[in-house]
N, C-alpha and C. Protein backbone atom coordinates (compact mmCIF):
# COMPACT_ATOMS: atom_id res chain seq x y z
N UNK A 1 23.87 -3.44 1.46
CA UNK A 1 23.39 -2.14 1.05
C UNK A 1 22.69 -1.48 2.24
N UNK A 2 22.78 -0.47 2.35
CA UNK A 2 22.26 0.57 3.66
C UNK A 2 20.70 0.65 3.02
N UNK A 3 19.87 0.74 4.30
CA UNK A 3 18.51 0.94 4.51
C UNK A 3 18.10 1.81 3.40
N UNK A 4 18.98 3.40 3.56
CA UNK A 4 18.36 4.68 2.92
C UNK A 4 18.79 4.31 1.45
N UNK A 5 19.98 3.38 1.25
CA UNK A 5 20.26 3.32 -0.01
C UNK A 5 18.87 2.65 -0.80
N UNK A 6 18.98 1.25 0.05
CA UNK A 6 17.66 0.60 -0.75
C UNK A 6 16.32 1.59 -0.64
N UNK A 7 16.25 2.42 -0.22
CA UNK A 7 14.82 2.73 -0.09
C UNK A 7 14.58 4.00 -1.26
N UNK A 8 16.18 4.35 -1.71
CA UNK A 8 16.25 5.59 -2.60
C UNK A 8 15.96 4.64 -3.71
N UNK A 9 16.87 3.37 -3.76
CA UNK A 9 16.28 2.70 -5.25
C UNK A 9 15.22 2.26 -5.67
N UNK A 10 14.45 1.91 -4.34
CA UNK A 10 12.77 1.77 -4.38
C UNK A 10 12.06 2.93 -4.71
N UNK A 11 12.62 3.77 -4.53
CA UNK A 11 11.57 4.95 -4.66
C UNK A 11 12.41 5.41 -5.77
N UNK A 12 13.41 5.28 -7.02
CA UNK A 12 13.57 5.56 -8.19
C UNK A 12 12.41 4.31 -9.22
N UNK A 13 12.80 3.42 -8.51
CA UNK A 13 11.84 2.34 -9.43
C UNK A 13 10.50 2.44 -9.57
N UNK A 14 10.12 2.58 -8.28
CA UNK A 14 8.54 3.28 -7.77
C UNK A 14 7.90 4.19 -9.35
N UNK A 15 8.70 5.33 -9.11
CA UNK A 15 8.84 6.09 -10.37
C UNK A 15 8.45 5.79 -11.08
N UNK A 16 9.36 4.72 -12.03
CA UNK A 16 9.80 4.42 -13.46
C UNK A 16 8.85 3.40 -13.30
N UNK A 17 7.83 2.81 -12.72
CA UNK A 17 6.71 1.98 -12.87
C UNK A 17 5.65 2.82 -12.98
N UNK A 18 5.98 4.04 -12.91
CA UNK A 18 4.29 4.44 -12.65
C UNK A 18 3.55 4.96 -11.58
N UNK A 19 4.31 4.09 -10.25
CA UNK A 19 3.70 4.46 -8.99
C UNK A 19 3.63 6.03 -7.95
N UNK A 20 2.40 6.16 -8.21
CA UNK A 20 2.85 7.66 -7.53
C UNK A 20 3.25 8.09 -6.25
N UNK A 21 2.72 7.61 -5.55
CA UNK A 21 3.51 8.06 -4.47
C UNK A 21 3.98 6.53 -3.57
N UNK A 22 4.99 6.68 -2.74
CA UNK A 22 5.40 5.90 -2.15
C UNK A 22 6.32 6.45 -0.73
N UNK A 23 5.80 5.27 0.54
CA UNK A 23 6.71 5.47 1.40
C UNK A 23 6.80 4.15 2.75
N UNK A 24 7.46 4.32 3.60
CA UNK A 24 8.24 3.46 4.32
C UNK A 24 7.68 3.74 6.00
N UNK A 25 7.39 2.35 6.31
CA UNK A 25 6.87 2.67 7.68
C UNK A 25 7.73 1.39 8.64
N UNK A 26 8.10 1.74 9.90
CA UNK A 26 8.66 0.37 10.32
C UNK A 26 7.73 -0.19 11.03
N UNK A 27 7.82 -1.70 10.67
CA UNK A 27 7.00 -2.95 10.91
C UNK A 27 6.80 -3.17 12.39
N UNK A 28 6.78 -2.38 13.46
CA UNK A 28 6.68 -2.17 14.51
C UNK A 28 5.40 -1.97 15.37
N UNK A 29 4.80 -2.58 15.99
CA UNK A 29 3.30 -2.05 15.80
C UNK A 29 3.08 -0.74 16.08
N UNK A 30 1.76 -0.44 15.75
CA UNK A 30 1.20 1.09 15.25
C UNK A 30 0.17 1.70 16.55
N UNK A 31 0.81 2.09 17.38
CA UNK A 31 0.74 2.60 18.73
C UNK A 31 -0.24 3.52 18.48
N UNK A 32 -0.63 4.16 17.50
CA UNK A 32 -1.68 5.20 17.08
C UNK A 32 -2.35 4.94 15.94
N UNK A 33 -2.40 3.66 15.76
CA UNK A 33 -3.76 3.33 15.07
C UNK A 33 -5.20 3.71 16.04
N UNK A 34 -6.02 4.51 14.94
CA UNK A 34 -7.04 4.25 15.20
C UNK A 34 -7.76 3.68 16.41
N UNK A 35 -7.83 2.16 15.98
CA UNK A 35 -8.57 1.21 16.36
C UNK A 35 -7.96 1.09 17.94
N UNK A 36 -7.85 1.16 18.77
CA UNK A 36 -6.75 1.67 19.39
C UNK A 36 -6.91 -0.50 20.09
N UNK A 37 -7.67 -1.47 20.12
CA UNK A 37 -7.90 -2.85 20.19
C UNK A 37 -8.13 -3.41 18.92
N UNK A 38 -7.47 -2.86 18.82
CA UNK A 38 -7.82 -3.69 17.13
C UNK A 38 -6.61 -4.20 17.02
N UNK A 39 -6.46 -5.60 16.67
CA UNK A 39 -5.65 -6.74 16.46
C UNK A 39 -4.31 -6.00 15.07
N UNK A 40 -5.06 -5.82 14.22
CA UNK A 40 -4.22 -5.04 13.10
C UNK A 40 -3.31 -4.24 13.82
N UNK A 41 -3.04 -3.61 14.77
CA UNK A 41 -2.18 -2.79 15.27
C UNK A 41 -0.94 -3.20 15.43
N UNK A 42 -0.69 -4.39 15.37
CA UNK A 42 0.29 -5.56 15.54
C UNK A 42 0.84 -6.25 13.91
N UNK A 43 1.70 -5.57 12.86
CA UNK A 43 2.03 -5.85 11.96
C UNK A 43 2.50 -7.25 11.71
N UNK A 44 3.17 -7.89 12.76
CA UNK A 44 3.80 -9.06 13.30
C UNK A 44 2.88 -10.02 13.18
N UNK A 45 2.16 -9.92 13.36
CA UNK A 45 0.71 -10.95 12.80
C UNK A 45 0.57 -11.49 11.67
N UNK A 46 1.20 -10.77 10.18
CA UNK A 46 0.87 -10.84 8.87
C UNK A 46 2.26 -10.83 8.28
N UNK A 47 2.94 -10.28 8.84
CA UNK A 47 4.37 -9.93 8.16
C UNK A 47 5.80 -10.32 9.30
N UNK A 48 5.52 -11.23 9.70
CA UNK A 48 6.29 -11.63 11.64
C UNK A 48 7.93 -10.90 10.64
N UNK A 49 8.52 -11.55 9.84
CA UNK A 49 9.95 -11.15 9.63
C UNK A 49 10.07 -9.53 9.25
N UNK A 50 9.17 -9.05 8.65
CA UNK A 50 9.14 -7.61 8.39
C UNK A 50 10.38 -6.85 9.14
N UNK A 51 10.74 -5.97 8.86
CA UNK A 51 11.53 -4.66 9.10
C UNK A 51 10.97 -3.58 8.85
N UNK A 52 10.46 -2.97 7.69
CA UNK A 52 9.93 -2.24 7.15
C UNK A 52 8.90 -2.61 6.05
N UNK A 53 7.75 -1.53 6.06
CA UNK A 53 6.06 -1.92 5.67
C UNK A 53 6.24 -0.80 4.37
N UNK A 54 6.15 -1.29 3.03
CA UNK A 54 6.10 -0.72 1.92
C UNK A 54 4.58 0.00 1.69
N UNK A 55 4.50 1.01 1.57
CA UNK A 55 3.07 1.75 1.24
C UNK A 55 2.93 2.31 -0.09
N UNK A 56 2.22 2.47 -1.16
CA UNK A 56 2.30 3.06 -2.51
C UNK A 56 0.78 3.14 -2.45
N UNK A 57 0.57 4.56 -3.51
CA UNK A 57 -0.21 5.18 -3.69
C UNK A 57 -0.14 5.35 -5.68
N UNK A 58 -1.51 4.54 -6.17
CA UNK A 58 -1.47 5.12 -7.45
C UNK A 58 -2.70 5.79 -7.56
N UNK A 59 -2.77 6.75 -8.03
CA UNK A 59 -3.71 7.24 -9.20
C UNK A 59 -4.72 6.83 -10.06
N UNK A 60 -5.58 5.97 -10.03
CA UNK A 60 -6.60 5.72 -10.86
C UNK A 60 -7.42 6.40 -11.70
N UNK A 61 -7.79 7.86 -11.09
CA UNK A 61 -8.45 9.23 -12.02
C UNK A 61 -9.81 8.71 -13.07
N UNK A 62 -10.78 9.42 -13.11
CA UNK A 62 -12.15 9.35 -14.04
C UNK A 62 -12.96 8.73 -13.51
N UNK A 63 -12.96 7.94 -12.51
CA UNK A 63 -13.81 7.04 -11.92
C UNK A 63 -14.48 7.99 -10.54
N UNK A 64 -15.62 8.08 -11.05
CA UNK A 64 -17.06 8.85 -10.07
C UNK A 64 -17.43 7.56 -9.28
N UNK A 65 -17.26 7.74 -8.17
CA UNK A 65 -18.68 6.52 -7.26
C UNK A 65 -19.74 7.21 -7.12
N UNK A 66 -20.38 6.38 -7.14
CA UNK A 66 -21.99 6.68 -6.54
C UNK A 66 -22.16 7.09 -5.16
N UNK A 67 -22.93 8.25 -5.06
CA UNK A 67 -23.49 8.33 -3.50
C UNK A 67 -24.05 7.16 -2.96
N UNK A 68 -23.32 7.47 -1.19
CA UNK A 68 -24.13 6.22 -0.52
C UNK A 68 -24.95 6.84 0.51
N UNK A 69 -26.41 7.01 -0.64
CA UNK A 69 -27.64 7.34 0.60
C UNK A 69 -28.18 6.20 1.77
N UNK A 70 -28.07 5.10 1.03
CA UNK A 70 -27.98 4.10 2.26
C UNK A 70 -27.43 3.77 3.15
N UNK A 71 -26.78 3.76 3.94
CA UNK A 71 -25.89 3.45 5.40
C UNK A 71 -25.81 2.02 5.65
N UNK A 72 -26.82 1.11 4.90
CA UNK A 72 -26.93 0.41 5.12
C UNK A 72 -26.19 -1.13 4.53
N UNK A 73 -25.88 -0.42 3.25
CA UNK A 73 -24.43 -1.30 2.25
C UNK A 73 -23.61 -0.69 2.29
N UNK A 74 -22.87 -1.73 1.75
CA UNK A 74 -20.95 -1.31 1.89
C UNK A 74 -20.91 -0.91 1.19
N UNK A 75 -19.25 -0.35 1.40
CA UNK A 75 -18.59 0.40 0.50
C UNK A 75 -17.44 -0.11 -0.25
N UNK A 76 -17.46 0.27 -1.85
CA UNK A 76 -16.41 -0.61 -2.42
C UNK A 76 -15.46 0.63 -2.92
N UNK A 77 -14.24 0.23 -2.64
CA UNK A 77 -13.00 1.16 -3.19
C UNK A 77 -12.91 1.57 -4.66
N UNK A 78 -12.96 2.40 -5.47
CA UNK A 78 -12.20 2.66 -6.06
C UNK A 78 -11.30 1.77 -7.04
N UNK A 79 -10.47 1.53 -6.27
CA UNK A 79 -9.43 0.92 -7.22
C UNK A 79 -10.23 -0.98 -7.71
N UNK A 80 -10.82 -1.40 -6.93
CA UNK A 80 -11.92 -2.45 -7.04
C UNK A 80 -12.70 -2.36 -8.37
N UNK A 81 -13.45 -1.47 -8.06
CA UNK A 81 -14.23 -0.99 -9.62
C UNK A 81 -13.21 -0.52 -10.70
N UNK A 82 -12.87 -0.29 -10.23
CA UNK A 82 -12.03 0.33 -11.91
C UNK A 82 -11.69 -0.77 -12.38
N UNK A 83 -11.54 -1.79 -11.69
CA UNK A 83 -10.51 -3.50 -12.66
C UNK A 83 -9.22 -3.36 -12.24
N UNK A 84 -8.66 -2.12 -11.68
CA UNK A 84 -7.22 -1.95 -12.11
C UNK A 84 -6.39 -2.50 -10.84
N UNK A 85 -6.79 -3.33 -10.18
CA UNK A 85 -6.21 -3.53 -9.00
C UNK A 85 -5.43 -4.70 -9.06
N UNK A 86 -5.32 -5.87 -10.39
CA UNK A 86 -4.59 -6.67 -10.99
C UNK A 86 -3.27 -6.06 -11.48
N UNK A 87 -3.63 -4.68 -12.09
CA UNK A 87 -2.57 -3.72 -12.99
C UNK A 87 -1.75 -3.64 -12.05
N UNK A 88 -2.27 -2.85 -10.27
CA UNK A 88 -0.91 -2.69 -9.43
C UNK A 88 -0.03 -3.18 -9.06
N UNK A 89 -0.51 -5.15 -9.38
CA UNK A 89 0.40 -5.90 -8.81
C UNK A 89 1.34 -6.12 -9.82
N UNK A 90 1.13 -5.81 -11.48
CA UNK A 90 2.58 -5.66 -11.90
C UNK A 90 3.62 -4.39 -11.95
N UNK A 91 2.94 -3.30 -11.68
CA UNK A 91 4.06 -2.21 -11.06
C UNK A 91 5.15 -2.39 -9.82
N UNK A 92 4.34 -3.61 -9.32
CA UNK A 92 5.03 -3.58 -7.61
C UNK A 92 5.72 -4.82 -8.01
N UNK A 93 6.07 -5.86 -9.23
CA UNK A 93 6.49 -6.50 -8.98
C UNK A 93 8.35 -6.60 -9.04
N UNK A 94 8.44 -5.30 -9.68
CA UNK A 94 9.87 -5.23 -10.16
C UNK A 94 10.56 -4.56 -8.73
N UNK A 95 9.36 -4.04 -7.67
CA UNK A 95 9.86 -3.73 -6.69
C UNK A 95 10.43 -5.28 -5.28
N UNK A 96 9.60 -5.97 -5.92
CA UNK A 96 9.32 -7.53 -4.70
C UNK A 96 10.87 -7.83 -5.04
N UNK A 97 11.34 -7.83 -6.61
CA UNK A 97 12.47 -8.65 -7.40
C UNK A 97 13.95 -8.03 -6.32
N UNK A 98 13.66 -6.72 -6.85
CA UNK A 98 15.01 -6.14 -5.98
C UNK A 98 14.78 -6.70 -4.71
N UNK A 99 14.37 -6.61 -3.88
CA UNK A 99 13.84 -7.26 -3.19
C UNK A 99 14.68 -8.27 -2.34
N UNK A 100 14.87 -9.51 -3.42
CA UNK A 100 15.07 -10.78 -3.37
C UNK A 100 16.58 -10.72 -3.07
């Protein structure tokens, strides 16, 4: 199956799970990261067989954080507090299957 094919059926399934947005980066390191020494820049580290780096974006909605007048604690995401960050890993799993 061609690249664009699989990536159209990923991103129909994407869909039909729920997931809102989604897209495709190649596993190549990231020459404009940020960090510009930062080890992460190097995908090959975490994912050595990679081709392409799956990205998805859901929606969580209603959840207010708290201001951080302190500077001095961290910061927790979003999707952390809500609980729902167990939930994403079964949207993404019908994506891992094709996959296979």
């Amino acid at each position: 199956m061609r690249k664009n094919n699989i990536q159209e059926n990923i991103r129909k399934l994407a869909k039909y799970q729920g997931i809102d947005v989604i897209g495709f980066a190649d596993a190549s390191e990231f020459k404009d990261y940020l960090l510009k020494k930062s080890i992460r820049r190097d995908s090959k580290l975490s994912l050595s067989d990679a081709k392409t780096i799956i990205i998805i974006g859901v929606y969580i909605g209603g959840l207010v954080l708290p201001s951080w007048v302190k500077s001095n604690f961290g910061r927790t995401s979003r999707l952390f507090l809500s609980g729902f960050f167990n939930d994403v890993i079964k949207q993404i799993e019908p994506i891992s299957t094709l996959l296979k």
